[in-house]
N, C-alpha and C. Protein backbone atom coordinates (compact mmCIF):
# COMPACT_ATOMS: atom_id res chain seq x y z
N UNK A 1 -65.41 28.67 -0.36
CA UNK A 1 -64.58 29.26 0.68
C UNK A 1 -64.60 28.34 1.90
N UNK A 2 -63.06 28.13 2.32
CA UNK A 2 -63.33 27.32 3.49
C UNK A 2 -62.51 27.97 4.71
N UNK A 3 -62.90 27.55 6.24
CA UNK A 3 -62.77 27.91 7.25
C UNK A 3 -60.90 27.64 7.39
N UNK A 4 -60.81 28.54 8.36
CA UNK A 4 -59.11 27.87 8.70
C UNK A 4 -58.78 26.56 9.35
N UNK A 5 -59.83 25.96 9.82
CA UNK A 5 -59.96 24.76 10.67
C UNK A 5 -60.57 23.79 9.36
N UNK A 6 -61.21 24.09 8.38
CA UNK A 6 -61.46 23.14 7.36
C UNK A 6 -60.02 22.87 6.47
N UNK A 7 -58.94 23.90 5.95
CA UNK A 7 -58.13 23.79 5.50
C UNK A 7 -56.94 23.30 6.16
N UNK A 8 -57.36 23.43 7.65
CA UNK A 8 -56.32 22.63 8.37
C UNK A 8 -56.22 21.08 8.27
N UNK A 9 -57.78 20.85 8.10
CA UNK A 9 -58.04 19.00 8.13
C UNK A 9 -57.90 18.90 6.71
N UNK A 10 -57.82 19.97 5.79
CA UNK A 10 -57.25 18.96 4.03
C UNK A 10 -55.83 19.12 3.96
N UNK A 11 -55.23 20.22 4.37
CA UNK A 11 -53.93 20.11 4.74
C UNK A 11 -53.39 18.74 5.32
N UNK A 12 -53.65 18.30 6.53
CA UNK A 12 -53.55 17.23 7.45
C UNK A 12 -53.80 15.75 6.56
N UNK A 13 -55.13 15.83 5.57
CA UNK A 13 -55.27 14.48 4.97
C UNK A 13 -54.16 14.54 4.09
N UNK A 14 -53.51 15.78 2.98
CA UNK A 14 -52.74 15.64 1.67
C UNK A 14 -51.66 15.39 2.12
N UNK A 15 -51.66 15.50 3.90
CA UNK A 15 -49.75 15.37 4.53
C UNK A 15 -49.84 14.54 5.17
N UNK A 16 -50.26 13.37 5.97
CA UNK A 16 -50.13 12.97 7.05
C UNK A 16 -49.25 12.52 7.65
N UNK A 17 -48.15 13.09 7.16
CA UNK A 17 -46.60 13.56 8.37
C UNK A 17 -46.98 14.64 8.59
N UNK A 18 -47.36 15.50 8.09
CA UNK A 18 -47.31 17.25 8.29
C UNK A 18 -47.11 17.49 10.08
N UNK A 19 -46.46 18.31 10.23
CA UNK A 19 -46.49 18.84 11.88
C UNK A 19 -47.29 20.05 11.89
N UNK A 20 -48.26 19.93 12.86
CA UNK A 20 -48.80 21.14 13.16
C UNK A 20 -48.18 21.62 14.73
N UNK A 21 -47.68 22.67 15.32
CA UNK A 21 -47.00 22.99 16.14
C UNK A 21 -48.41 23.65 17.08
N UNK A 22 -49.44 24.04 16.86
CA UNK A 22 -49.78 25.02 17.38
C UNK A 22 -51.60 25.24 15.99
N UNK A 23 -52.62 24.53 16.42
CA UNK A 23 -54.09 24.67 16.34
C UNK A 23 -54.58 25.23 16.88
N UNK A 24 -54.11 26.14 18.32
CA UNK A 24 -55.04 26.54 19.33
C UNK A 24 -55.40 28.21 18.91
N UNK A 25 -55.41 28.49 18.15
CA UNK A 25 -55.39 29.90 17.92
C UNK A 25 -57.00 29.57 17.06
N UNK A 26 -57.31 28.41 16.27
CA UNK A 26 -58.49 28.12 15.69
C UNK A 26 -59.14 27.70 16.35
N UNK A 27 -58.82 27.48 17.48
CA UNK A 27 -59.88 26.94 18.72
C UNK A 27 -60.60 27.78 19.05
N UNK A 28 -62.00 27.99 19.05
CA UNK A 28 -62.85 28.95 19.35
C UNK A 28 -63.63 28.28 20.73
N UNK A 29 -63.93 29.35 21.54
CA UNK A 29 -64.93 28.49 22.68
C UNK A 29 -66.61 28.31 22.10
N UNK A 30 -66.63 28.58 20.92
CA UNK A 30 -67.87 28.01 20.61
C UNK A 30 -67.99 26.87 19.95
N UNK A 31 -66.30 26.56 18.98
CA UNK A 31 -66.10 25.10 18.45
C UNK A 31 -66.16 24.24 19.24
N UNK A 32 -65.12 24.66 21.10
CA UNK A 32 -65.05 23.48 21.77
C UNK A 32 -66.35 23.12 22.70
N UNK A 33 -67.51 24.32 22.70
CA UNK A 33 -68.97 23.86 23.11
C UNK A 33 -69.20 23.25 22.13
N UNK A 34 -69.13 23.36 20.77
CA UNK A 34 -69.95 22.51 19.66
C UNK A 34 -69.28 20.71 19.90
N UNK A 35 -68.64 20.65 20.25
CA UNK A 35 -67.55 19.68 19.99
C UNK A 35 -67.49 18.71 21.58
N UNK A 36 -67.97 19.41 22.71
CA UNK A 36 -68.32 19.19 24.04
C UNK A 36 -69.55 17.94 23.78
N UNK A 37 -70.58 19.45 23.19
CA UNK A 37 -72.18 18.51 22.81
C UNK A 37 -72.11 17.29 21.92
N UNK A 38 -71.08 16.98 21.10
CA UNK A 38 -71.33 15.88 20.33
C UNK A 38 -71.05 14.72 20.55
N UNK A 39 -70.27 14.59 21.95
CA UNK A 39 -69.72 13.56 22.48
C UNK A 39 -70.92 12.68 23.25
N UNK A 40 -70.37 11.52 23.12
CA UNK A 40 -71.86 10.36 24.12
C UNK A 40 -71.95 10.98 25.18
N UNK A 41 -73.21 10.79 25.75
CA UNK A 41 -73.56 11.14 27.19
C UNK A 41 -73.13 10.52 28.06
N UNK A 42 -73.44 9.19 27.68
CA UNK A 42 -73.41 8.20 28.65
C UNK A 42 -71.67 7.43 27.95
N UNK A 43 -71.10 7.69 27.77
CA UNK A 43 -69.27 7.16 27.17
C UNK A 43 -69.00 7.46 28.74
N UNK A 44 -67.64 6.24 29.24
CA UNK A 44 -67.30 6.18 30.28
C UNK A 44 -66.59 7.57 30.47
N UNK A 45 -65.99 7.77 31.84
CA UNK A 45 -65.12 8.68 32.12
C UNK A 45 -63.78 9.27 31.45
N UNK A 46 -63.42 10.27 30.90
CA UNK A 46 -61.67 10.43 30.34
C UNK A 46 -60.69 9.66 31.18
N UNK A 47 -59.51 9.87 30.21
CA UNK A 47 -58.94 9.50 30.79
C UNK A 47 -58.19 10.44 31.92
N UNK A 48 -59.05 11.59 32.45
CA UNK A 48 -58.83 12.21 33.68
C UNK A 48 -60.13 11.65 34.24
N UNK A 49 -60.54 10.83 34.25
CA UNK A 49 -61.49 10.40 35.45
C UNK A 49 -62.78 11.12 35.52
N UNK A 50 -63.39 11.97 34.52
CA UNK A 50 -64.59 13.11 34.44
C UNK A 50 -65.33 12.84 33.44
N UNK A 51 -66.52 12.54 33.85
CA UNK A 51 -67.62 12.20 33.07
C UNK A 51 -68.27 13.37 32.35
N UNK A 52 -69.40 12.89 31.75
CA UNK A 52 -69.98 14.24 30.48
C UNK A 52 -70.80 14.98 31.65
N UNK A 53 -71.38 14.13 32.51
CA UNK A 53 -72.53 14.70 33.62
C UNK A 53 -71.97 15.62 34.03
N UNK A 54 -70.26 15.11 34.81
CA UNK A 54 -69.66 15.73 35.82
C UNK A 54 -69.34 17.33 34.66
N UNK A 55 -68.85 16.90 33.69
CA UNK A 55 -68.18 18.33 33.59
C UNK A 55 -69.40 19.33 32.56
N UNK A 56 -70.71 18.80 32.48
CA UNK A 56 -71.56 19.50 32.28
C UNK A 56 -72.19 20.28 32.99
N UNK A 57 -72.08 20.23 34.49
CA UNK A 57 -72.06 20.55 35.76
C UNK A 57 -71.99 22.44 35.43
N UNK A 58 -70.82 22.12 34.59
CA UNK A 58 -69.72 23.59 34.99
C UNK A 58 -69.39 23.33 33.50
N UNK A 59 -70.28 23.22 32.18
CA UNK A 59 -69.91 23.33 31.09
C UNK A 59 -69.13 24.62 30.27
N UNK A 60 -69.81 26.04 30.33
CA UNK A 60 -69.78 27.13 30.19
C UNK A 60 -67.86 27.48 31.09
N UNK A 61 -67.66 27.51 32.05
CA UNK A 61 -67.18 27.77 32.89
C UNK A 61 -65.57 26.92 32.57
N UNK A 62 -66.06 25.46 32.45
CA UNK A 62 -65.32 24.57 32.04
C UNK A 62 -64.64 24.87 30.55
N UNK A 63 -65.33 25.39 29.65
CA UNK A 63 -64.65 25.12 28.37
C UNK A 63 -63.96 26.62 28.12
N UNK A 64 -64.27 27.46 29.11
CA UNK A 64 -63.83 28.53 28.84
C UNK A 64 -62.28 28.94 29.76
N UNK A 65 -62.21 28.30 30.32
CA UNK A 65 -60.83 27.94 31.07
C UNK A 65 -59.94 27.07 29.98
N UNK A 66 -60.70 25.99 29.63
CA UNK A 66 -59.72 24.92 28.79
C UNK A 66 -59.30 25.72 27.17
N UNK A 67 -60.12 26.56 26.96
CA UNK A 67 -60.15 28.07 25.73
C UNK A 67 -58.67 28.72 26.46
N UNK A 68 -59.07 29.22 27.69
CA UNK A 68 -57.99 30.16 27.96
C UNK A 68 -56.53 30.00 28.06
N UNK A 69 -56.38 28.02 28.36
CA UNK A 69 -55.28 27.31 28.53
C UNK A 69 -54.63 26.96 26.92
N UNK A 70 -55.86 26.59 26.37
CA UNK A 70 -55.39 26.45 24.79
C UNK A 70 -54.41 28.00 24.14
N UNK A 71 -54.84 28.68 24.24
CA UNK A 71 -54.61 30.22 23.85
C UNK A 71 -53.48 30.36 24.30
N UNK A 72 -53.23 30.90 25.78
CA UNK A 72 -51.80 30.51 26.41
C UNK A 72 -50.73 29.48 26.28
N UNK A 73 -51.16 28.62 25.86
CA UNK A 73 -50.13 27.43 25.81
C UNK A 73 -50.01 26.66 26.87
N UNK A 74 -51.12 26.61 27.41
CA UNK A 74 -50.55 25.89 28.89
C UNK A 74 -51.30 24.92 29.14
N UNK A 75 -52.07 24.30 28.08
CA UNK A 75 -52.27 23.10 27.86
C UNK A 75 -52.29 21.78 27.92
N UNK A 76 -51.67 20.95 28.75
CA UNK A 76 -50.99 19.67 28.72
C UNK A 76 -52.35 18.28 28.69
N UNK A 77 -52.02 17.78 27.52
CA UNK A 77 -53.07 16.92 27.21
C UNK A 77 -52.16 15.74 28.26
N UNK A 78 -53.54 14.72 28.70
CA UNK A 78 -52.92 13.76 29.40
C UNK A 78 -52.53 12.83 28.60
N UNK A 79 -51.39 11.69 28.95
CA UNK A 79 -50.77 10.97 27.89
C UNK A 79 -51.04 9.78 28.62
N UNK A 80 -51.59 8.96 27.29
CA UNK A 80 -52.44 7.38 27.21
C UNK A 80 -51.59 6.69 28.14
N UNK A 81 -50.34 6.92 27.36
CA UNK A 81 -49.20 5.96 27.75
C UNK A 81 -48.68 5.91 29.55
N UNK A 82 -48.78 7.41 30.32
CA UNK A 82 -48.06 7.66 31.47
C UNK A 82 -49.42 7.13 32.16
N UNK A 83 -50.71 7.09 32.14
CA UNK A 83 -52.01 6.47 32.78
C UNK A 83 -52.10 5.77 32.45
N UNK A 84 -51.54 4.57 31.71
CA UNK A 84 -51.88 3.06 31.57
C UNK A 84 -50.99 2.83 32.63
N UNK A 85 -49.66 3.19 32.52
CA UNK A 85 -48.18 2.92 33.25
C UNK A 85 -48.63 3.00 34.93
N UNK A 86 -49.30 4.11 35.36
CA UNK A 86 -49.24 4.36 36.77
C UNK A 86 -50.37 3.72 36.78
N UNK A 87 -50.98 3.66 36.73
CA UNK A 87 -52.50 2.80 37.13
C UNK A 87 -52.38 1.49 37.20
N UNK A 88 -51.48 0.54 36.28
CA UNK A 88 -50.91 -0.92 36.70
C UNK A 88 -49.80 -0.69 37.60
N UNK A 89 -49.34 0.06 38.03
CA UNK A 89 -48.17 0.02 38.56
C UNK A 89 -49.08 0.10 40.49
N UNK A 90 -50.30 1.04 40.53
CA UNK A 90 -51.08 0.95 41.87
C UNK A 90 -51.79 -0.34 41.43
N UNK A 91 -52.23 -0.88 40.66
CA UNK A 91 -53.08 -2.05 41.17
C UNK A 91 -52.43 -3.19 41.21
């Protein structure tokens, strides 16, 4: 027996065109604490500028907002492409 988030990633390998519209409903705030902790400590800043220290600060607090945004839809991941663009464009 597998999880809905395990059948999502064999789904995803047997398609890799497949569109997924919408994962956030398998997003649990205990996956995205599990998933928080596994990341380097010491890995530089995102690409929003926030370190593991900084947003461990307010871990609990933090992932449960980014839970509540996932759920809602209101989400907006930052894009590689528009922060490479403005960041050469100030320096």
């Amino acid at each position: 027996m597998c999880t809905d988030i395990e059948r999502t990633s064999e789904l995803a390998k047997e398609d890799p065109k497949r569109q997924f519209y919408s994962i956030a409903h398998l997003m649990t705030v205990e996956k995205l604490y599990e998933a928080f902790r596994s990341l380097r400590k010491n890995a530089s800043a995102g690409i929003d500028g926030v370190t593991y220290a900084e947003y461990e600060t307010c871990a609990e607090e933090n992932i449960r907002r980014l839970h509540g945004r996932l759920v809602a839809g209101k989400y907006q991941a930052h894009s590689q492409r528009n922060f490479t663009r403005r960041t050469s464009l100030q320096g």
